[in-house]
C-alpha atoms as a PDB file:
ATOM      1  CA  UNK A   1      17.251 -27.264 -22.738  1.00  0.00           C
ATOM      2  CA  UNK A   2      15.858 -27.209 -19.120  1.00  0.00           C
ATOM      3  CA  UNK A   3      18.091 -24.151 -18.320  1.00  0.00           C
ATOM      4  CA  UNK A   4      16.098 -22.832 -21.067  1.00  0.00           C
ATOM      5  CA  UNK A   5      12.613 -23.675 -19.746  1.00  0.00           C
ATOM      6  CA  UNK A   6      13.553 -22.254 -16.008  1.00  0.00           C
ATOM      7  CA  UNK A   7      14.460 -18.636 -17.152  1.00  0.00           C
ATOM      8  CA  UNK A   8      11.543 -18.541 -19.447  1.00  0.00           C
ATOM      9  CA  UNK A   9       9.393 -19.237 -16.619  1.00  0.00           C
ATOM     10  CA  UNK A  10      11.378 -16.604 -14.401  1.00  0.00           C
ATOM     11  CA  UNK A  11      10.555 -14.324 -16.648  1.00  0.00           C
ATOM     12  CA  UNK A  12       6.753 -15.270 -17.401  1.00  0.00           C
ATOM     13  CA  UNK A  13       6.110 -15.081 -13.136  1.00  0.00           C
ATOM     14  CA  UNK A  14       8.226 -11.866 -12.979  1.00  0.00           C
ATOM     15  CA  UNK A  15       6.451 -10.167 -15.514  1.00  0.00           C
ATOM     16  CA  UNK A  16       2.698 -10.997 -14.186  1.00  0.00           C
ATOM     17  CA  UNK A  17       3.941 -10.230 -10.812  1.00  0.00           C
ATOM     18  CA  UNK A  18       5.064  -7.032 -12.177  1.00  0.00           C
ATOM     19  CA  UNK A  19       1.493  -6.549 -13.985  1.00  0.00           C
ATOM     20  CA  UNK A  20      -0.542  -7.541 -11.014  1.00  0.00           C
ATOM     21  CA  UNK A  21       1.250  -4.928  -8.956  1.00  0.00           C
ATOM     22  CA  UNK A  22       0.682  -2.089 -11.154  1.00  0.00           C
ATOM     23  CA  UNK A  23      -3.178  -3.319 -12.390  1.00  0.00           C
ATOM     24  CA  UNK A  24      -4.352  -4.192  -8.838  1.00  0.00           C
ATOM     25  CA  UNK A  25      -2.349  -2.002  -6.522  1.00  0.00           C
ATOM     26  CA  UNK A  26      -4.515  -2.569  -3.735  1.00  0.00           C
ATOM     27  CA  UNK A  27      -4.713  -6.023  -3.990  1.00  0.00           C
ATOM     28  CA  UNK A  28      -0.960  -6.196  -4.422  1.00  0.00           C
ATOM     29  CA  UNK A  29      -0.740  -4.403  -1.301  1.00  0.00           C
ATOM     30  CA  UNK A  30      -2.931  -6.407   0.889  1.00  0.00           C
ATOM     31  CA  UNK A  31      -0.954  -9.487  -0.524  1.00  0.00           C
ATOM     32  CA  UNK A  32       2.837  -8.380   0.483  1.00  0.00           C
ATOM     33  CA  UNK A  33       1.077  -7.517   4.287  1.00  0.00           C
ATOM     34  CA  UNK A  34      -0.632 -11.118   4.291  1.00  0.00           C
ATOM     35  CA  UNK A  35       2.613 -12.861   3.322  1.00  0.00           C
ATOM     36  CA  UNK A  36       4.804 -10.437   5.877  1.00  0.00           C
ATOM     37  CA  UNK A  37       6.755  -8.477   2.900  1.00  0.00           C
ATOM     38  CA  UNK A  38       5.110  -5.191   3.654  1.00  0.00           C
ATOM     39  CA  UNK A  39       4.371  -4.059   7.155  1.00  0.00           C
ATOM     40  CA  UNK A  40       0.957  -3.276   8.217  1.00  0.00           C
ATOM     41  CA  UNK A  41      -0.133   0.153   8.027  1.00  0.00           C
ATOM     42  CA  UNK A  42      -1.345   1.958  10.888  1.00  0.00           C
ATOM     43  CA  UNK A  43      -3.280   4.724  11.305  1.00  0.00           C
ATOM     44  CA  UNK A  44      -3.396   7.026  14.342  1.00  0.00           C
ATOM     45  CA  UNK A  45      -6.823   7.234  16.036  1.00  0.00           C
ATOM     46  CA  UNK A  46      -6.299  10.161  17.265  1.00  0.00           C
ATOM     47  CA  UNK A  47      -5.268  12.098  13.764  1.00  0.00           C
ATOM     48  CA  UNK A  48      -7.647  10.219  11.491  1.00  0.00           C
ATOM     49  CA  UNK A  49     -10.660  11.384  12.515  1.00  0.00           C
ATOM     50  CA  UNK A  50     -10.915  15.384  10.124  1.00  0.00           C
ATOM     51  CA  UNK A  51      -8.020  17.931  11.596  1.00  0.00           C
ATOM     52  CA  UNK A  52      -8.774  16.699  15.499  1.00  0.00           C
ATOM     53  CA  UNK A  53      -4.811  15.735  16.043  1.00  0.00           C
ATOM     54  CA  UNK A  54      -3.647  18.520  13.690  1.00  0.00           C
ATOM     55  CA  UNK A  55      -1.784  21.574  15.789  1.00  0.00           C
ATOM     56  CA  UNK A  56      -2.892  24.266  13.053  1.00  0.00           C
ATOM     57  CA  UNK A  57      -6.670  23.651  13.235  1.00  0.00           C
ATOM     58  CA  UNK A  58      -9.416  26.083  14.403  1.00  0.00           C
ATOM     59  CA  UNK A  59     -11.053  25.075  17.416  1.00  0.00           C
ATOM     60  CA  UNK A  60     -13.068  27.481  18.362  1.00  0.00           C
ATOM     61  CA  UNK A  61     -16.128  25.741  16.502  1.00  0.00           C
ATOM     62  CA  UNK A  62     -15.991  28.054  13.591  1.00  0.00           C
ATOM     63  CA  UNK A  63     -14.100  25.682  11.471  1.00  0.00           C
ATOM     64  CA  UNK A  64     -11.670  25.725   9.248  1.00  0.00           C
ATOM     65  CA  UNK A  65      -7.664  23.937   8.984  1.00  0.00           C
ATOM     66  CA  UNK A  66      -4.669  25.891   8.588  1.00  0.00           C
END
C-alpha cells in the first residue's frame, strides 16, 4: 500500500511541475536559473542595443538593417 501512495505522489508533483512549466514559462525559467538547472542567460552589450553589433546594418545615419 505505501508503494502505492509514493507513485501516486510521483505522479501528482510531475504533472504540476509539468503544468507550471508550460502555464508560467517565465517563472519556470527564472526558477531552473535560481536552483542552478538552467544556466543564466546572457546578453551581449554590445549587440543588444537595435542593429549596433550587427555586420549588415546601415551606418551611414540613414537607417535601415539588412
Amino acid at each position: 500500500m505505501m508503494i502505492e501512495v509514493v507513485v501516486v505522489v510521483l505522479i501528482v508533483c510531475a504533472a504540476a511541475i509539468y503544468w507550471y512549466a508550460r502555464l508560467f514559462p517565465a517563472g519556470w525559467g527564472r526558477l531552473r536559473t535560481t536552483v542552478g538547472l538552467a544556466p543564466p542567460s546572457r546578453v551581449d552589450a554590445g549587440k543588444s542595443k537595435g542593429c549596433g553589433g550587427c555586420s549588415g546594418c546601415d551606418r551611414s545615419g540613414k537607417g535601415g538593417c539588412h
